[in-house]
Protein backbone atom coordinates (compact mmCIF):
# COMPACT_ATOMS: atom_id res chain seq x y z
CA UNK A 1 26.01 -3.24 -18.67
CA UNK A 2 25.51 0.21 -20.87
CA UNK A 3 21.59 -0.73 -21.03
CA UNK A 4 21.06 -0.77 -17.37
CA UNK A 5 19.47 2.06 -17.14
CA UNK A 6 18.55 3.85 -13.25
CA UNK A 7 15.38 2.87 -13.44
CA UNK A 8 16.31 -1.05 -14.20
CA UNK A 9 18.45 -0.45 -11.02
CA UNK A 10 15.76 1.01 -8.64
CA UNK A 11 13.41 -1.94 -9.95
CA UNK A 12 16.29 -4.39 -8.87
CA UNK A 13 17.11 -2.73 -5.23
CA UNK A 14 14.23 -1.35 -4.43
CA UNK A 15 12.11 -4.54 -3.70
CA UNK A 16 14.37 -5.58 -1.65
CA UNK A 17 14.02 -2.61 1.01
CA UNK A 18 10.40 -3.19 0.59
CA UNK A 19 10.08 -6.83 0.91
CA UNK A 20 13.17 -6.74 3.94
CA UNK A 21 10.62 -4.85 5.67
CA UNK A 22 7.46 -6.73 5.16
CA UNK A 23 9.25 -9.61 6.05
CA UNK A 24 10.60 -8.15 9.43
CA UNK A 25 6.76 -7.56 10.33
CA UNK A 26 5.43 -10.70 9.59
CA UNK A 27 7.94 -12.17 11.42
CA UNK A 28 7.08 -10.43 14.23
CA UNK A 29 3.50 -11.12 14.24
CA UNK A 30 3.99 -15.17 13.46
CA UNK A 31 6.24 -14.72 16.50
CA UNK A 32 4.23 -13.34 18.77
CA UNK A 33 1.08 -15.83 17.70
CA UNK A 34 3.48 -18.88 18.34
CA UNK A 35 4.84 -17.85 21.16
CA UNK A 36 1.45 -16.59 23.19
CA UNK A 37 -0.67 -19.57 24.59
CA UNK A 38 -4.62 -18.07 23.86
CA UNK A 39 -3.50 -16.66 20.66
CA UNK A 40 -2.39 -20.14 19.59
CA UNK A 41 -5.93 -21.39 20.39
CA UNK A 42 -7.41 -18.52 18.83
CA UNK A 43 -8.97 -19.08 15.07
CA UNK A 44 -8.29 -15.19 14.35
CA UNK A 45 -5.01 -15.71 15.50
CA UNK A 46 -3.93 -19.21 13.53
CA UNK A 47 -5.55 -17.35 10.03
CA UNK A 48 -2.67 -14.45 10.95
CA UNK A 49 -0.21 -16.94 11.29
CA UNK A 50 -0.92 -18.39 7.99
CA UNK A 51 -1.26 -15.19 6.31
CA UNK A 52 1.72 -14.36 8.24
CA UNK A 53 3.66 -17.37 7.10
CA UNK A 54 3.20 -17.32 3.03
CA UNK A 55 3.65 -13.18 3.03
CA UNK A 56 6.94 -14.11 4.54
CA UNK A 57 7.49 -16.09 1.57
CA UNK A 58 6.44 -13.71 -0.56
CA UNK A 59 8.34 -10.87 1.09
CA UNK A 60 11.43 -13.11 0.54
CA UNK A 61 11.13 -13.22 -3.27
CA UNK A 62 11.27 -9.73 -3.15
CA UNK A 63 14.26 -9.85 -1.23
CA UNK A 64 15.92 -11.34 -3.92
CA UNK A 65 14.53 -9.63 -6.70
CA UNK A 66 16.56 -10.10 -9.73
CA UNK A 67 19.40 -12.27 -8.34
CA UNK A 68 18.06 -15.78 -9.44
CA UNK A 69 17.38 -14.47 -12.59
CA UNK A 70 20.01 -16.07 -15.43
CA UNK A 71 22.97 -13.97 -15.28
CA UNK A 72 23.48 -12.54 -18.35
CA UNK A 73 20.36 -11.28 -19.03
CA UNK A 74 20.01 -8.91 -21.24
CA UNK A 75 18.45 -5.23 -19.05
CA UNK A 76 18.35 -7.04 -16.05
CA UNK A 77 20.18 -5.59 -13.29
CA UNK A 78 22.28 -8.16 -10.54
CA UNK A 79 21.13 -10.90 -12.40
CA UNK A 80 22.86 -13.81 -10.86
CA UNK A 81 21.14 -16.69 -11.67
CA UNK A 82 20.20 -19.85 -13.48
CA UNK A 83 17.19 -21.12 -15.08
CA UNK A 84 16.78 -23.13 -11.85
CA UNK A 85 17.42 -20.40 -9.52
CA UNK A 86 14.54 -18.30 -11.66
CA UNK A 87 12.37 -21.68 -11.52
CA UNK A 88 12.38 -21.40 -8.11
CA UNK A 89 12.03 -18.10 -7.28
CA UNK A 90 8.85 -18.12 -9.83
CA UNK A 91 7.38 -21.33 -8.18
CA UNK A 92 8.02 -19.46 -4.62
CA UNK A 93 6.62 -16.12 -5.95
CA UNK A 94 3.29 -17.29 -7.25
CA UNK A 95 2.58 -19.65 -3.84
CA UNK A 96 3.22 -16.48 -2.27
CA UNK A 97 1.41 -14.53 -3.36
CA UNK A 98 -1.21 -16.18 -4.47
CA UNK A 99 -2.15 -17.40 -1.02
CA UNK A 100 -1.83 -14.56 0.88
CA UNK A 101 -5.02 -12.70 -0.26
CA UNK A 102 -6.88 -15.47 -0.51
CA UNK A 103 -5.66 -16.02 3.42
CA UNK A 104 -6.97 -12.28 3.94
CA UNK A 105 -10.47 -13.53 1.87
CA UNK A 106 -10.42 -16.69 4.54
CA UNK A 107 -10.12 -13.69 7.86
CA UNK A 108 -13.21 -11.92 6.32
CA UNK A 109 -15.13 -14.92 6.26
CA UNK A 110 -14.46 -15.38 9.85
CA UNK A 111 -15.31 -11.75 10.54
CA UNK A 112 -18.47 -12.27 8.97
CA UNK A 113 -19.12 -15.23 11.03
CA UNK A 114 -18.56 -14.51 14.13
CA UNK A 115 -19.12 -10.39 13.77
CA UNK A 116 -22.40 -10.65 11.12
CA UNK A 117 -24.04 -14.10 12.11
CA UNK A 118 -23.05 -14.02 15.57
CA UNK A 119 -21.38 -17.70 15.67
CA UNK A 120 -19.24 -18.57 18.54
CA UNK A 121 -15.80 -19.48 18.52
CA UNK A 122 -17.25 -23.33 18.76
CA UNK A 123 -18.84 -23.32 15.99
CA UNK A 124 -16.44 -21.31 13.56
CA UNK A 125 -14.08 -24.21 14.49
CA UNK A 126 -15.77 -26.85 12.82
CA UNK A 127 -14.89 -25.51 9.76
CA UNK A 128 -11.43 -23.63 10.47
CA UNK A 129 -10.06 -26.27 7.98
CA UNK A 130 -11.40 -24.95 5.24
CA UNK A 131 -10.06 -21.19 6.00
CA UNK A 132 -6.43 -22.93 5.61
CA UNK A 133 -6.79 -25.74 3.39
CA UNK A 134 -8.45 -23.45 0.72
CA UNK A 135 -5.85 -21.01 0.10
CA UNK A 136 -2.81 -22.99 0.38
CA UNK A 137 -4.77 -25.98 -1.84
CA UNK A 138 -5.03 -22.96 -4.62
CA UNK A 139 -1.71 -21.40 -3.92
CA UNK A 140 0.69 -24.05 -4.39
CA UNK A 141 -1.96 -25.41 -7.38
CA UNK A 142 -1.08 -21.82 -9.28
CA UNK A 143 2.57 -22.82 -8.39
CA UNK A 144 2.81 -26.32 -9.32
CA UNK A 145 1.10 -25.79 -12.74
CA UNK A 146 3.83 -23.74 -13.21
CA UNK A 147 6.39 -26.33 -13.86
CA UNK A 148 5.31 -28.48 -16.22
CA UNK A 149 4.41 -25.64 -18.51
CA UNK A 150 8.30 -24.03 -18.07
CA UNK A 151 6.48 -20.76 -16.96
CA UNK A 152 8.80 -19.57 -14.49
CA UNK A 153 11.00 -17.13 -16.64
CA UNK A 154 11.92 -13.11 -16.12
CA UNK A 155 9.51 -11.33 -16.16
CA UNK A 156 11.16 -7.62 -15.30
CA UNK A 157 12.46 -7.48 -11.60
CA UNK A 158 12.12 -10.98 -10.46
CA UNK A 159 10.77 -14.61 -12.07
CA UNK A 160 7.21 -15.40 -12.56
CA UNK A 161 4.87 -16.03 -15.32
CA UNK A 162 6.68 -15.23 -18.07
CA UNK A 163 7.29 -15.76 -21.70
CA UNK A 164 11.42 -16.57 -23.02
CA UNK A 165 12.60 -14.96 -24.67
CA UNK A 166 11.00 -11.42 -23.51
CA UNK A 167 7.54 -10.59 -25.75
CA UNK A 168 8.00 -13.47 -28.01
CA UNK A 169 4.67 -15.23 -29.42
CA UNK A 170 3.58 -18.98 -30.67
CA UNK A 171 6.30 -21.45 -31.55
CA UNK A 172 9.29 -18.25 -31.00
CA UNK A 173 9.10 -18.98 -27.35
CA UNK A 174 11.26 -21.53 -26.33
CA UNK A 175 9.17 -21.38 -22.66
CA UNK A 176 6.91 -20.27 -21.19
CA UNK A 177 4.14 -20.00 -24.30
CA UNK A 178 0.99 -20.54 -21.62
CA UNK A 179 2.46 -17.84 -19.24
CA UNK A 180 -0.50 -14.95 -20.27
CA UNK A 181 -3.25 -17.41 -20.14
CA UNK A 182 -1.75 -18.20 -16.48
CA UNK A 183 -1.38 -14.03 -15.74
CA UNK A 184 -4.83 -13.71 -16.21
CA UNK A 185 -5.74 -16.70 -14.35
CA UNK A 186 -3.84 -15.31 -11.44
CA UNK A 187 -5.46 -11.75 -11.48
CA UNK A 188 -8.51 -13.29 -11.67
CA UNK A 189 -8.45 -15.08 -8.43
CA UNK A 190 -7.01 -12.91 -6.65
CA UNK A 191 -9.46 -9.46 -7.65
CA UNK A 192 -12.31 -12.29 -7.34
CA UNK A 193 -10.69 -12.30 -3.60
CA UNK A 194 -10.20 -8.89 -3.26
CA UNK A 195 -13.97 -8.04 -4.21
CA UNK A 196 -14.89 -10.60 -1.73
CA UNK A 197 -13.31 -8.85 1.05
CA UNK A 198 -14.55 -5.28 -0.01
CA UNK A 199 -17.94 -6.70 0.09
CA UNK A 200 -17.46 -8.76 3.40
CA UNK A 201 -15.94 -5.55 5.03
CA UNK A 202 -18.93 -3.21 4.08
CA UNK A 203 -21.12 -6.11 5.33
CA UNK A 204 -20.25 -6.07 8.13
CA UNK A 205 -19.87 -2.21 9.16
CA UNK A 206 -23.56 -2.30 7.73
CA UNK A 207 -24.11 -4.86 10.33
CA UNK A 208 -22.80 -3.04 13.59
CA UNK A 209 -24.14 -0.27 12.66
CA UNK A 210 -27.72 -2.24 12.60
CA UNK A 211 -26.79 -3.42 16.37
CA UNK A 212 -26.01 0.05 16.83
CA UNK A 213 -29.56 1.46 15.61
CA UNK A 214 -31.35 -1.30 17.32
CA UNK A 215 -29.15 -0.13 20.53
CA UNK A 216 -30.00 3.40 20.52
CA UNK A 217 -33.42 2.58 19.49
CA UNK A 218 -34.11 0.70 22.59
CA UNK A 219 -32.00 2.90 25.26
CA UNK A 220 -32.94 6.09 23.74
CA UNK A 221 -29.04 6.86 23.46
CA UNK A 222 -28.35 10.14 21.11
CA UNK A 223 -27.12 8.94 18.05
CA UNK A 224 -24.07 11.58 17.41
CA UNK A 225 -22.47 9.68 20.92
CA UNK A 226 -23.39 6.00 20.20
CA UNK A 227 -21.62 5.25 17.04
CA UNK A 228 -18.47 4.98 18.07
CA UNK A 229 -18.17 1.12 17.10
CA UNK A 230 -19.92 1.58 13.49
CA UNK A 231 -16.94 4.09 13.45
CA UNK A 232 -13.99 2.19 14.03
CA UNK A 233 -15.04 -0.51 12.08
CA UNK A 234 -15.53 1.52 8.80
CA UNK A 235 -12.07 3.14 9.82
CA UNK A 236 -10.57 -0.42 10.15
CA UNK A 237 -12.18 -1.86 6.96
CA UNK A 238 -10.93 1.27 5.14
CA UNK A 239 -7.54 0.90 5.78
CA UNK A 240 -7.43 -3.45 5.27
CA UNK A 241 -8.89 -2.69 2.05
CA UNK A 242 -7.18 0.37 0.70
CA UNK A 243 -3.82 -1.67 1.85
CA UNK A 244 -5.34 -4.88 -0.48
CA UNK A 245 -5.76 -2.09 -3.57
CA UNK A 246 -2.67 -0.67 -2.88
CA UNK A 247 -1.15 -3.76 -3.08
CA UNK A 248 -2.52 -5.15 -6.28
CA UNK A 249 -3.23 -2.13 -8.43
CA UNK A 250 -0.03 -1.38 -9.62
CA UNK A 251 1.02 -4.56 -10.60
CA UNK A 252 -2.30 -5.58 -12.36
CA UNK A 253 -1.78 -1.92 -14.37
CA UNK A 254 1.55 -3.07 -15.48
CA UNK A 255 0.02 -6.34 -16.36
CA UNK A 256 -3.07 -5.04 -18.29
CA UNK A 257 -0.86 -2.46 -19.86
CA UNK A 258 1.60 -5.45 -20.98
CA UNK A 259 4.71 -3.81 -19.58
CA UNK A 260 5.21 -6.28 -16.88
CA UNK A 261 7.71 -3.45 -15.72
CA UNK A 262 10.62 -4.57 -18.21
């Protein structure tokens, strides 16, 4: 245990504050969908839930952190594990998180549909499928590929993509030899998804604000008091996107930087 150093330690318990409380909140809001009649029948609503749902499984691999990983392992902190525990976790990890973004990529669309083209809720159903079917179909693809190729290995605070042993190369890894190809697979969808929704949200504040102009235009409002909807959206797209950066940056710097915080 004399190489466990405090910082191995804060990447082992940490994560598991964090995640404890992401999963108490989307808890709470798949709760309150489920239980609420018109937000049940509500497409906004049901893409929540399922964003709701697969962030709870990705908050709960947090939650673990480094417990599935093989005990034993050398620098790893409350490793507790097994090869199958760390399978798992990995398999659960990349669903997770793969599908949640790609859930928050499926919401923008529906923004842009009903806030930008002005469809109804009636017509936005006809193709609600595909705002679920989509992200889960390339979530649990990402995971399952996973398997076959032993992947799912330690890679620093919890199991994912990952090489075995730690920065081996070519025939010296016993698994996991596809695991960067598969990294940069990963990051790929998910900034592809991420650049979607930055677009989509500045789409549609350009939008309202068009409404807005044609609005004032026609009642001869003053502009400085009529913008007050242009407003909140660009607040509210601010923040859902900043939070998607926030999010994603750090890890993808520890990926591109190869440290994969180990």
């Amino acid at each position: 245990m004399s190489d466990i150093t405090a910082f191995k330690k804060a990447l082992a318990i940490v994560p598991k504050c964090a995640g404890s409380l992401s999963f108490g909140g989307s808890i709470l809001v798949a709760y309150d969908i489920v239980h609420d009649d018109k937000k049940r029948k509500s497409i906004f609503h049901r893409i929540m839930l399922g964003l709701s749902v697969f962030d709870t499984i990705a908050s709960a691999v947090n939650i673990f952190s480094t417990w599935p990983t093989p005990k034993g392992t050398e620098g790893v902190f409350l490793a507790s594990g097994t090869t199958a525990t760390c399978t798992a976790q990995g398999f659960f990890n990349e669903f997770g998180n793969m599908t949640t973004p790609l859930y928050s990529a499926s919401l923008c669309v529906w923004y842009l549909m009903f806030l930008k083209y002005g469809w109804k809720e009636k017509d936005c159903r006809k193709y609600e499928f595909a705002f679920h079917v989509v992200p889960i179909v390339v979530g649990l693809s990402m995971a399952v590929v996973g398997l076959p190729f032993d992947l799912y290995n330690n890679a620093g605070y919890l199991c994912w993509y990952a090489s075995f042993p730690i920065e081996c190369e070519g025939s010296a890894c016993t698994r996991g030899k596809l695991a960067g190809t598969f990294q940069y697979i990963h990051y790929g969808i998910i900034w592809s998804a991420i650049i979607f929704v930055t677009y989509a949200m500045i789409s549609i504040y350009l939008a309202v604000r068009r409404q807005e102009g044609r609005a004032i235009r026609r009642l001869s409002i003053l502009s400085n008091t009529s913008r007050r909807k242009s407003k909140a959206v660009a607040c509210q797209a601010t923040m859902y996107v900043c939070a998607l950066y926030l999010t994603w940056l750090f890890t993808t710097v520890s990926f591109t930087k190869g440290t994969e915080l180990r």
